[in-house]
PDB file of N, CA and C in Angstrom:
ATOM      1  N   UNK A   1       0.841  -1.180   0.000  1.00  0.00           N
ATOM      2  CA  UNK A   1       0.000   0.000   0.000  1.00  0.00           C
ATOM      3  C   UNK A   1       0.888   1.246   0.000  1.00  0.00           C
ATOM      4  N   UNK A   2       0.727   2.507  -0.745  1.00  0.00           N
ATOM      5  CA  UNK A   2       1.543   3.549  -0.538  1.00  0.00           C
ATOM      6  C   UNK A   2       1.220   4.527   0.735  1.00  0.00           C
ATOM      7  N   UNK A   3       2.144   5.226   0.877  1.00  0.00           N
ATOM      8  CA  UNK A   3       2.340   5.560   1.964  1.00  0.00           C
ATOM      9  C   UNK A   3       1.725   7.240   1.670  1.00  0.00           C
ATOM     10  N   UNK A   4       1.519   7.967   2.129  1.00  0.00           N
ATOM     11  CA  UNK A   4       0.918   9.249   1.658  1.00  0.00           C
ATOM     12  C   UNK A   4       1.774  10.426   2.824  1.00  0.00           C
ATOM     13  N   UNK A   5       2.781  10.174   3.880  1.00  0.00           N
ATOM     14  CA  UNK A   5       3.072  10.661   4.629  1.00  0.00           C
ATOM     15  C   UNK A   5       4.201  11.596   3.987  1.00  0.00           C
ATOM     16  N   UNK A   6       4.602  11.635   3.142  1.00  0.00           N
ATOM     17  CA  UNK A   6       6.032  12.517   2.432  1.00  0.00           C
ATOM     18  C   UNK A   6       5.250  13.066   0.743  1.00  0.00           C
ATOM     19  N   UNK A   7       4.105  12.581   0.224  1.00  0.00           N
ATOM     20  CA  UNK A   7       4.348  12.371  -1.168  1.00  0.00           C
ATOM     21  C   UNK A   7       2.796  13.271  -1.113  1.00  0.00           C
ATOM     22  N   UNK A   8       2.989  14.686  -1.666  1.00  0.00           N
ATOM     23  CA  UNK A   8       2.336  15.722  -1.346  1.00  0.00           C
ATOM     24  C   UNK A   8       1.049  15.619  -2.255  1.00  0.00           C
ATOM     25  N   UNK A   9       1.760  14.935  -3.616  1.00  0.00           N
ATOM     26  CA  UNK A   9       0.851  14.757  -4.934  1.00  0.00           C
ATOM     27  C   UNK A   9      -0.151  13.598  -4.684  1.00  0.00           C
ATOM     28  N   UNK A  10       0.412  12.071  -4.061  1.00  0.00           N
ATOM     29  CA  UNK A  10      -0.686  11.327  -3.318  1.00  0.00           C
ATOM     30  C   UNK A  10      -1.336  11.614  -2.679  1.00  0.00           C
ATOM     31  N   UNK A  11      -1.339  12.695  -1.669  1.00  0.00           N
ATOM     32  CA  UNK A  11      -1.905  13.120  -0.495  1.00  0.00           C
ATOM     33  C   UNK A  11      -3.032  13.522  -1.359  1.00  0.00           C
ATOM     34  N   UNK A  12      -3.052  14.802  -2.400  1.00  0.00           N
ATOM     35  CA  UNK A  12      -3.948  15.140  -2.850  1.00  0.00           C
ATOM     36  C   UNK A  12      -4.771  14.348  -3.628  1.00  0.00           C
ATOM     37  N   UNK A  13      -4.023  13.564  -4.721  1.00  0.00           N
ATOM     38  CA  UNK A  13      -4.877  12.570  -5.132  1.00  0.00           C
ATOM     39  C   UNK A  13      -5.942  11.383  -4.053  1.00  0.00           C
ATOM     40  N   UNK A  14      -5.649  11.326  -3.126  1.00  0.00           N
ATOM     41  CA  UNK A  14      -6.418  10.636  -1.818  1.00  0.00           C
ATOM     42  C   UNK A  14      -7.141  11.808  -1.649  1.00  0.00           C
ATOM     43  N   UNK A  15      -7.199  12.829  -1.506  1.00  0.00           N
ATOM     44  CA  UNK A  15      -8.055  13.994  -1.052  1.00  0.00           C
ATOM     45  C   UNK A  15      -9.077  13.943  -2.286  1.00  0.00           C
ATOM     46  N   UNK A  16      -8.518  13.762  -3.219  1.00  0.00           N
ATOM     47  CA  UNK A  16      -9.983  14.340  -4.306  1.00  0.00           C
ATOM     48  C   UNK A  16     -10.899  12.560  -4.430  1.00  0.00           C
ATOM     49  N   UNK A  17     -10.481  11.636  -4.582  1.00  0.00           N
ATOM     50  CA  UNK A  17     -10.563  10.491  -4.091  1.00  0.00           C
ATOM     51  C   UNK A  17     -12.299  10.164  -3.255  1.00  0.00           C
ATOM     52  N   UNK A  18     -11.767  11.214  -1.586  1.00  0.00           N
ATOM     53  CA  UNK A  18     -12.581  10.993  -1.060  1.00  0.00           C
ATOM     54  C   UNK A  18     -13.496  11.992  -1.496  1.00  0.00           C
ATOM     55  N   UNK A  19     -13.430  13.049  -1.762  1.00  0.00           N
ATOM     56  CA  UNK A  19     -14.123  14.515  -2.084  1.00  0.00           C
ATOM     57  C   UNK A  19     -15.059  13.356  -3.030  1.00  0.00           C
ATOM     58  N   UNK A  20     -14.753  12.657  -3.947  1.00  0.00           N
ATOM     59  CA  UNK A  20     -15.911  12.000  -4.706  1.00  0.00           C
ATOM     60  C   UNK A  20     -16.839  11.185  -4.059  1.00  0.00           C
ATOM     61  N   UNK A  21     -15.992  10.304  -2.817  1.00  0.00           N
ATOM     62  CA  UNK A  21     -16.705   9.188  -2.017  1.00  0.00           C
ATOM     63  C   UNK A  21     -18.048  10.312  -1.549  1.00  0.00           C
ATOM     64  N   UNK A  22     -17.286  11.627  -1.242  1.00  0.00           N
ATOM     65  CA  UNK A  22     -18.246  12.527   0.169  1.00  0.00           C
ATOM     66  C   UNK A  22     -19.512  12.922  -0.644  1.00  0.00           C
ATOM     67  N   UNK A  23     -19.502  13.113  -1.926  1.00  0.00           N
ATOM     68  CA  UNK A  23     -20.471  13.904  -2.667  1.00  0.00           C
ATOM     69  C   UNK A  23     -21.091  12.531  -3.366  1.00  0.00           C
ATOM     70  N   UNK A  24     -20.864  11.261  -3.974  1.00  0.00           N
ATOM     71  CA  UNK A  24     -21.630  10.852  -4.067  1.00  0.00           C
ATOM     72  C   UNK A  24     -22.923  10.142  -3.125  1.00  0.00           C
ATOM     73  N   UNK A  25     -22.915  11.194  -2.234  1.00  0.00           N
ATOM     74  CA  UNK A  25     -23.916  10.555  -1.217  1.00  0.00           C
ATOM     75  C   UNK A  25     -25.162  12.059  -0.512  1.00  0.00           C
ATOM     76  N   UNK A  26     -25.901  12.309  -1.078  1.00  0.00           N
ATOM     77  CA  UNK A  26     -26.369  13.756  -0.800  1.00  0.00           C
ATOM     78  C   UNK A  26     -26.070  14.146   0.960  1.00  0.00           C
ATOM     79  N   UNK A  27     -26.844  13.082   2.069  1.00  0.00           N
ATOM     80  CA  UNK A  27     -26.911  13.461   3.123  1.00  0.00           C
ATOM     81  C   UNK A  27     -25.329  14.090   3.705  1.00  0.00           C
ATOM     82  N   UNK A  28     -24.142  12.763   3.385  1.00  0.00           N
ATOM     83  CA  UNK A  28     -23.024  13.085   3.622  1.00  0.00           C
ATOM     84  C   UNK A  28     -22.104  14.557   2.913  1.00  0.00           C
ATOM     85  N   UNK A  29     -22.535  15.113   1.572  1.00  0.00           N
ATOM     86  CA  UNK A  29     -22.609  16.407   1.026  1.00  0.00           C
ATOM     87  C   UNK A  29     -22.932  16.928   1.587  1.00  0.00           C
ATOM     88  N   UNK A  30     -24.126  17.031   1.878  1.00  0.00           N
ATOM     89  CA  UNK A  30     -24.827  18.423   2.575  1.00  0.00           C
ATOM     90  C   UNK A  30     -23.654  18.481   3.681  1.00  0.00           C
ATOM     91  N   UNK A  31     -23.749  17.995   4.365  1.00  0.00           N
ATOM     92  CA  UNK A  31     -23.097  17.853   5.970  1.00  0.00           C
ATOM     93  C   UNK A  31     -21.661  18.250   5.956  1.00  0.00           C
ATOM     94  N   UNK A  32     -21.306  17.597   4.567  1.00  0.00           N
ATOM     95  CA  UNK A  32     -19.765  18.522   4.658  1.00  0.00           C
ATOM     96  C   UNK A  32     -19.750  19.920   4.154  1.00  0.00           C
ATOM     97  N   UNK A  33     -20.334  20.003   3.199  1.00  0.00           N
ATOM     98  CA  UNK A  33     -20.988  21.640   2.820  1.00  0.00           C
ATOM     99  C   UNK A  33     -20.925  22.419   4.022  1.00  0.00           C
ATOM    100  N   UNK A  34     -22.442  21.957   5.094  1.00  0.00           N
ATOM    101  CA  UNK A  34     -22.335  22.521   6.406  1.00  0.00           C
ATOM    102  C   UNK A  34     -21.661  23.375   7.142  1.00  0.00           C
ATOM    103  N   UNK A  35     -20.644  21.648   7.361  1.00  0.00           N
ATOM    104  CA  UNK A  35     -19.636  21.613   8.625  1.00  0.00           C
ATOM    105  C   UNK A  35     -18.443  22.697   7.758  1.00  0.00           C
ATOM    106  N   UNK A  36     -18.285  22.927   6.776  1.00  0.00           N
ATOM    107  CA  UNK A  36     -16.912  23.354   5.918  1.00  0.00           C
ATOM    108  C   UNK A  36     -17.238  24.855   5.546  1.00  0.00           C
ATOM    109  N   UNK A  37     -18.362  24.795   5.696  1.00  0.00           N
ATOM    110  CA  UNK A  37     -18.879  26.312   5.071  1.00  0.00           C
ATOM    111  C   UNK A  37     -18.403  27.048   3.697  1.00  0.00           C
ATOM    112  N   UNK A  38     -17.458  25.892   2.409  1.00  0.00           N
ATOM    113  CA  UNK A  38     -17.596  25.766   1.424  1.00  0.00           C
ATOM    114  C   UNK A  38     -18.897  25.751   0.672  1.00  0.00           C
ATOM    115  N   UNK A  39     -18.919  26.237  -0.423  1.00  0.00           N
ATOM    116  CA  UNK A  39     -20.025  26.437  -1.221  1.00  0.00           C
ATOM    117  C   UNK A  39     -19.523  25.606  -2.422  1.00  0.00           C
ATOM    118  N   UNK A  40     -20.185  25.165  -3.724  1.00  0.00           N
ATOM    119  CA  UNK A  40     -19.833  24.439  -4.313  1.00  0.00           C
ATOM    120  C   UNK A  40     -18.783  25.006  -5.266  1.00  0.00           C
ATOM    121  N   UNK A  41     -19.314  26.315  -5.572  1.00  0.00           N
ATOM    122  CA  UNK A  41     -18.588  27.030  -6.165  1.00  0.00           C
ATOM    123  C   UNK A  41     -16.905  27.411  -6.087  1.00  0.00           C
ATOM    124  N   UNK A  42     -16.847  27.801  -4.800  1.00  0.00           N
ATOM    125  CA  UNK A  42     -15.508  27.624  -3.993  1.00  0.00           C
ATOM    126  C   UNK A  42     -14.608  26.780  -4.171  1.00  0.00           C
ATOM    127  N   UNK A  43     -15.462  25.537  -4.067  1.00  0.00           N
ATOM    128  CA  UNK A  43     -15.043  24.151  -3.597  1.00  0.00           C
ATOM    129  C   UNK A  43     -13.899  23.978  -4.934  1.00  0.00           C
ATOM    130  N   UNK A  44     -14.858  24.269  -5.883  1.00  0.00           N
ATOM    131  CA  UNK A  44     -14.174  23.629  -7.063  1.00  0.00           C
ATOM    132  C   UNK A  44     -13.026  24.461  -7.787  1.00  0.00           C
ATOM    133  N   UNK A  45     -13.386  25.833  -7.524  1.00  0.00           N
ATOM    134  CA  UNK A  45     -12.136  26.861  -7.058  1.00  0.00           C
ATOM    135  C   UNK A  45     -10.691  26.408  -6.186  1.00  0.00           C
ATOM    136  N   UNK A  46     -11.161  25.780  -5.221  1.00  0.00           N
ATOM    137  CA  UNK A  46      -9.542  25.707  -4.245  1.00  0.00           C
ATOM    138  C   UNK A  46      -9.537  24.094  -4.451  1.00  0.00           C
ATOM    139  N   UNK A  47      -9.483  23.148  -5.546  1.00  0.00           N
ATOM    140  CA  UNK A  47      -9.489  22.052  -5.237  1.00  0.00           C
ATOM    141  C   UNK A  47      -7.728  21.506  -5.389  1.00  0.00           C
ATOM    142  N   UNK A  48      -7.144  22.399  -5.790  1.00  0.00           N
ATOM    143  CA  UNK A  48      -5.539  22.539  -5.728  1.00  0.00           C
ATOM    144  C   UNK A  48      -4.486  23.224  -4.514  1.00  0.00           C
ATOM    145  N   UNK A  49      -6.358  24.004  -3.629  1.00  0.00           N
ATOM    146  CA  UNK A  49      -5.324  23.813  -2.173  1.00  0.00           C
ATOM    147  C   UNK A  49      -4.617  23.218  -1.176  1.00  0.00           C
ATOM    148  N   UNK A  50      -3.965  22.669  -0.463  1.00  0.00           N
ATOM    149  CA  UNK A  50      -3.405  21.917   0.049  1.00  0.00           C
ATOM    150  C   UNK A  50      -4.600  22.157   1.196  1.00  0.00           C
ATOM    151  N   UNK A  51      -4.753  23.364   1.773  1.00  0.00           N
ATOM    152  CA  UNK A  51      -5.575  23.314   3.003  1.00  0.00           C
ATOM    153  C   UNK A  51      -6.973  22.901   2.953  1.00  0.00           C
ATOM    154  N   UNK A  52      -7.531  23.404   1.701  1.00  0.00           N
ATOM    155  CA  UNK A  52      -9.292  22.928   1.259  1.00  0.00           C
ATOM    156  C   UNK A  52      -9.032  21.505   0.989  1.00  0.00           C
ATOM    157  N   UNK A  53      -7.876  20.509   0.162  1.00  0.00           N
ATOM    158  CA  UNK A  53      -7.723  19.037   0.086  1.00  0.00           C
ATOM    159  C   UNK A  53      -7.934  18.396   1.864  1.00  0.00           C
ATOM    160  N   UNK A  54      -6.801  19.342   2.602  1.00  0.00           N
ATOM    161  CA  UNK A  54      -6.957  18.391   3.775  1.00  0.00           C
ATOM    162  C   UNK A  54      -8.262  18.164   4.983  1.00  0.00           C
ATOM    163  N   UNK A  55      -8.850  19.601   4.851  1.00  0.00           N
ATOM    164  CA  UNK A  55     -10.110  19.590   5.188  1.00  0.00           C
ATOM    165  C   UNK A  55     -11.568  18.774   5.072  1.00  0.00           C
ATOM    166  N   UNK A  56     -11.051  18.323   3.270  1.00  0.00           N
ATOM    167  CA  UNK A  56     -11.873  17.009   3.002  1.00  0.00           C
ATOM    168  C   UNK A  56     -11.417  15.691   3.755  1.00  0.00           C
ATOM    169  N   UNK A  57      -9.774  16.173   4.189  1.00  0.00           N
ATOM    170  CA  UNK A  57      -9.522  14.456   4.554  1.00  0.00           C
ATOM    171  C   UNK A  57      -9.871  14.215   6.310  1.00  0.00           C
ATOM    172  N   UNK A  58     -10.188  15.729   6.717  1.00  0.00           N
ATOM    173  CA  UNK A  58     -10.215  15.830   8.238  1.00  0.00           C
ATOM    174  C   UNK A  58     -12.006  15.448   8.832  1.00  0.00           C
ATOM    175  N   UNK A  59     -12.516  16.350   7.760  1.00  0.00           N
ATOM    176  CA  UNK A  59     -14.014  15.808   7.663  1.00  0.00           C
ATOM    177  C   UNK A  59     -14.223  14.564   8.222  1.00  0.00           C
ATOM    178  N   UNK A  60     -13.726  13.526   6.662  1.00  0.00           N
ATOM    179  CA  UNK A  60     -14.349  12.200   6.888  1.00  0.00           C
ATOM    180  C   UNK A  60     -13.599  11.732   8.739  1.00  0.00           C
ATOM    181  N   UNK A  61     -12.131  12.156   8.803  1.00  0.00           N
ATOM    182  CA  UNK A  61     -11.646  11.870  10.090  1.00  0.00           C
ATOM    183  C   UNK A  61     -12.104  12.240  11.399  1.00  0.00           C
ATOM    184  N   UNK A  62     -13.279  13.289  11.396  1.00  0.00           N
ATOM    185  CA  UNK A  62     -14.319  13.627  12.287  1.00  0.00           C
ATOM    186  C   UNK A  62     -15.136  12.854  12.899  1.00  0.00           C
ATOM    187  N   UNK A  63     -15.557  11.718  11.792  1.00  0.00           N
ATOM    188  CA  UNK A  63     -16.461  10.813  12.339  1.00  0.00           C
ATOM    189  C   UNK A  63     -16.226   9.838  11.623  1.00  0.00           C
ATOM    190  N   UNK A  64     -15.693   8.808  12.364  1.00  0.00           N
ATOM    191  CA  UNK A  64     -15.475   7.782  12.170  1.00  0.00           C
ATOM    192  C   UNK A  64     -15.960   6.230  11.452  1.00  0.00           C
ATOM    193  N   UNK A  65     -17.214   6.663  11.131  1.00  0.00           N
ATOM    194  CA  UNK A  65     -18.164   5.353  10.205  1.00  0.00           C
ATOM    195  C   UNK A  65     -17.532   6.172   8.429  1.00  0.00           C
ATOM    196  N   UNK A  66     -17.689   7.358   8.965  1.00  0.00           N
ATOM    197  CA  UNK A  66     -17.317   8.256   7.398  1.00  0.00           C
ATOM    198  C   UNK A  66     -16.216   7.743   6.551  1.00  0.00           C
ATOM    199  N   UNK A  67     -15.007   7.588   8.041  1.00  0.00           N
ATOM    200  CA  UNK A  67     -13.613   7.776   7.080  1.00  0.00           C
ATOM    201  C   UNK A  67     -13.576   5.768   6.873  1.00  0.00           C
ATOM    202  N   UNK A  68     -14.137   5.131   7.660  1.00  0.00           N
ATOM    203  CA  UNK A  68     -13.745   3.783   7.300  1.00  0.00           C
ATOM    204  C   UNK A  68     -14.503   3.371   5.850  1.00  0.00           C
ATOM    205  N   UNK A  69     -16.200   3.876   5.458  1.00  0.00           N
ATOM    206  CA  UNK A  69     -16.551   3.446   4.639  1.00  0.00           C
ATOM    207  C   UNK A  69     -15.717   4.201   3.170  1.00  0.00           C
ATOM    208  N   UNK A  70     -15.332   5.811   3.449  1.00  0.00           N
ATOM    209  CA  UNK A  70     -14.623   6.049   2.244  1.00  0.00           C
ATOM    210  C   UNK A  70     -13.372   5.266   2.280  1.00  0.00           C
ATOM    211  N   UNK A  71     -12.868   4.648   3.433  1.00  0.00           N
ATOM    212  CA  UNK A  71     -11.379   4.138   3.421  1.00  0.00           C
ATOM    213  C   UNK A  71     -11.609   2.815   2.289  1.00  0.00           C
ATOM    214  N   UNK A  72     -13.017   2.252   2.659  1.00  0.00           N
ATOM    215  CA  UNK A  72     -13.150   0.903   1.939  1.00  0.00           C
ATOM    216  C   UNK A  72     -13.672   1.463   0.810  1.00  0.00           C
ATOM    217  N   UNK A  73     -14.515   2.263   0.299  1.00  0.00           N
ATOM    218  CA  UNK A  73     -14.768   2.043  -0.743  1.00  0.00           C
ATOM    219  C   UNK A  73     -13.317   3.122  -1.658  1.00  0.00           C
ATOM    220  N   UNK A  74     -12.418   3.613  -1.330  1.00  0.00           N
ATOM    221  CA  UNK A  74     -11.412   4.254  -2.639  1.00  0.00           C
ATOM    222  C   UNK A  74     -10.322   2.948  -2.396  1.00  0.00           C
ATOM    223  N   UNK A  75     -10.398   1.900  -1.869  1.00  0.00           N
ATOM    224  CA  UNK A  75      -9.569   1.235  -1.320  1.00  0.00           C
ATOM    225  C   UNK A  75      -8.296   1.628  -1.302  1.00  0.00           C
ATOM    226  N   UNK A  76      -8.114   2.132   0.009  1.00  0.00           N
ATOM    227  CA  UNK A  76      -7.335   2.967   1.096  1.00  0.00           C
ATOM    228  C   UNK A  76      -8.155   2.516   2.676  1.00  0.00           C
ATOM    229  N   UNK A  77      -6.522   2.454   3.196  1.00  0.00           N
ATOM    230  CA  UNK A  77      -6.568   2.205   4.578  1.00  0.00           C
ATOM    231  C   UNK A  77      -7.094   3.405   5.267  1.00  0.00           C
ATOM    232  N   UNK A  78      -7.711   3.340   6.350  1.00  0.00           N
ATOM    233  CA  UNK A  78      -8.080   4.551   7.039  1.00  0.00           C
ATOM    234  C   UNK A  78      -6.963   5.213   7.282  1.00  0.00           C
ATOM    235  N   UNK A  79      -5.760   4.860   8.123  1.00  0.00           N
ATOM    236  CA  UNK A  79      -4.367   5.128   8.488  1.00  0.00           C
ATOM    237  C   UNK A  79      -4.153   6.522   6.958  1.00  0.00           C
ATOM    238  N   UNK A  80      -4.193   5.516   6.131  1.00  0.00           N
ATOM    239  CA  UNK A  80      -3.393   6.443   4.786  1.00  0.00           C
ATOM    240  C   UNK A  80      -4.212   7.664   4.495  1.00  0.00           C
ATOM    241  N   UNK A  81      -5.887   7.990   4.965  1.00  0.00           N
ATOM    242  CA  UNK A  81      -6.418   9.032   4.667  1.00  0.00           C
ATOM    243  C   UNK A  81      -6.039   9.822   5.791  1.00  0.00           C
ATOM    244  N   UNK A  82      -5.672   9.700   6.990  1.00  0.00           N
ATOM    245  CA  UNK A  82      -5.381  10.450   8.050  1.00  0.00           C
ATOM    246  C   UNK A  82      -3.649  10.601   7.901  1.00  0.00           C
ATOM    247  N   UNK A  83      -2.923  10.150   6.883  1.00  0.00           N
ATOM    248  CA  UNK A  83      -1.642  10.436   6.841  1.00  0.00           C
ATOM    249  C   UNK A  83      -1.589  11.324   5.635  1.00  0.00           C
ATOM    250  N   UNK A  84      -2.131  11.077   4.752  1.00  0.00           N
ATOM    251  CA  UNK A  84      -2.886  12.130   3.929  1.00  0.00           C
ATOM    252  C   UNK A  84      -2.874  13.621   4.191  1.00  0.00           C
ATOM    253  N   UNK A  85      -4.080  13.635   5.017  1.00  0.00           N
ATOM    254  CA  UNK A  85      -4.349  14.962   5.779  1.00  0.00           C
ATOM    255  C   UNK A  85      -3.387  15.684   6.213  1.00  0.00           C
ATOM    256  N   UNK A  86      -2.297  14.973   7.042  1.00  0.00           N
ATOM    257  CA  UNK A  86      -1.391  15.328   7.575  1.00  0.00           C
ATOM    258  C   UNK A  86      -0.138  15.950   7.046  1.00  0.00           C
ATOM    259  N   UNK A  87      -0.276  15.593   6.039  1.00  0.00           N
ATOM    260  CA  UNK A  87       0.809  15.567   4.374  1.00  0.00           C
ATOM    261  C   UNK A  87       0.075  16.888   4.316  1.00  0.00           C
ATOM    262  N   UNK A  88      -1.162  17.154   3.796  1.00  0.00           N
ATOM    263  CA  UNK A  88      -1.907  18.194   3.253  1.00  0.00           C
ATOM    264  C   UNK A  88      -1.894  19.541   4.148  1.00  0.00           C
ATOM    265  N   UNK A  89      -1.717  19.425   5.426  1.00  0.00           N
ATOM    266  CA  UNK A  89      -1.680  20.609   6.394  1.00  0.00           C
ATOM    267  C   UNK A  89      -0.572  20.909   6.196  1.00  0.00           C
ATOM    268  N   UNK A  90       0.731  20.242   6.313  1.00  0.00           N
ATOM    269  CA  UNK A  90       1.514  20.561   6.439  1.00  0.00           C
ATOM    270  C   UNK A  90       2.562  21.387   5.499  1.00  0.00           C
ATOM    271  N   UNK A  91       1.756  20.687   3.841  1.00  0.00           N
ATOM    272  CA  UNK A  91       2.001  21.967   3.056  1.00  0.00           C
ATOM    273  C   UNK A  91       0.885  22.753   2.559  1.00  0.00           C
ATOM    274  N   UNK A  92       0.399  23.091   3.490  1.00  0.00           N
ATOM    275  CA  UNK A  92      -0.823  24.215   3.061  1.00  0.00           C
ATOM    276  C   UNK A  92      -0.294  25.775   3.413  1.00  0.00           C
TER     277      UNK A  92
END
């Protein structure tokens, strides 16, 4: 499995990844919409930010049924979306 902890370009590719898992599901959209106070418009504006990528990856890491079912369905370990994130803050 790759590792996402050094490799800035995986990180993001895992970020947009889940950004698809999060939106193909309306209730789970709305809720990140919500919680993010992104608009769609925005969204698709900063999708080359490092900080708007990791925010998607912190989301699903908020609540925990979130990040395991996107972990299983982009098949990715949960570990690697939260190392991800971590990748993504850090160059934001």
């Amino acid at each position: 499995m790759a590792r996402y902890d050094s490799n800035p370009n995986d990180a993001a590719t895992c970020a947009l990844d889940a950004l698809s898992f999060i939106l193909n599901d309306p209730l789970r959209a709305g809720r990140f919409i919500d919680t993010t106070g992104l608009t769609v418009d925005n969204l698709r504006g900063r999708l080359e930010d490092p900080s708007t990528l990791a925010a998607i990856l912190v989301f699903l890491e908020a609540h925990e049924p979130d990040l395991l079912a996107c972990a299983e369905s982009i098949g990715r370990s949960p570990a690697s979306l939260v190392a991800a994130a971590r990748t993504l803050e850090q160059a934001a």
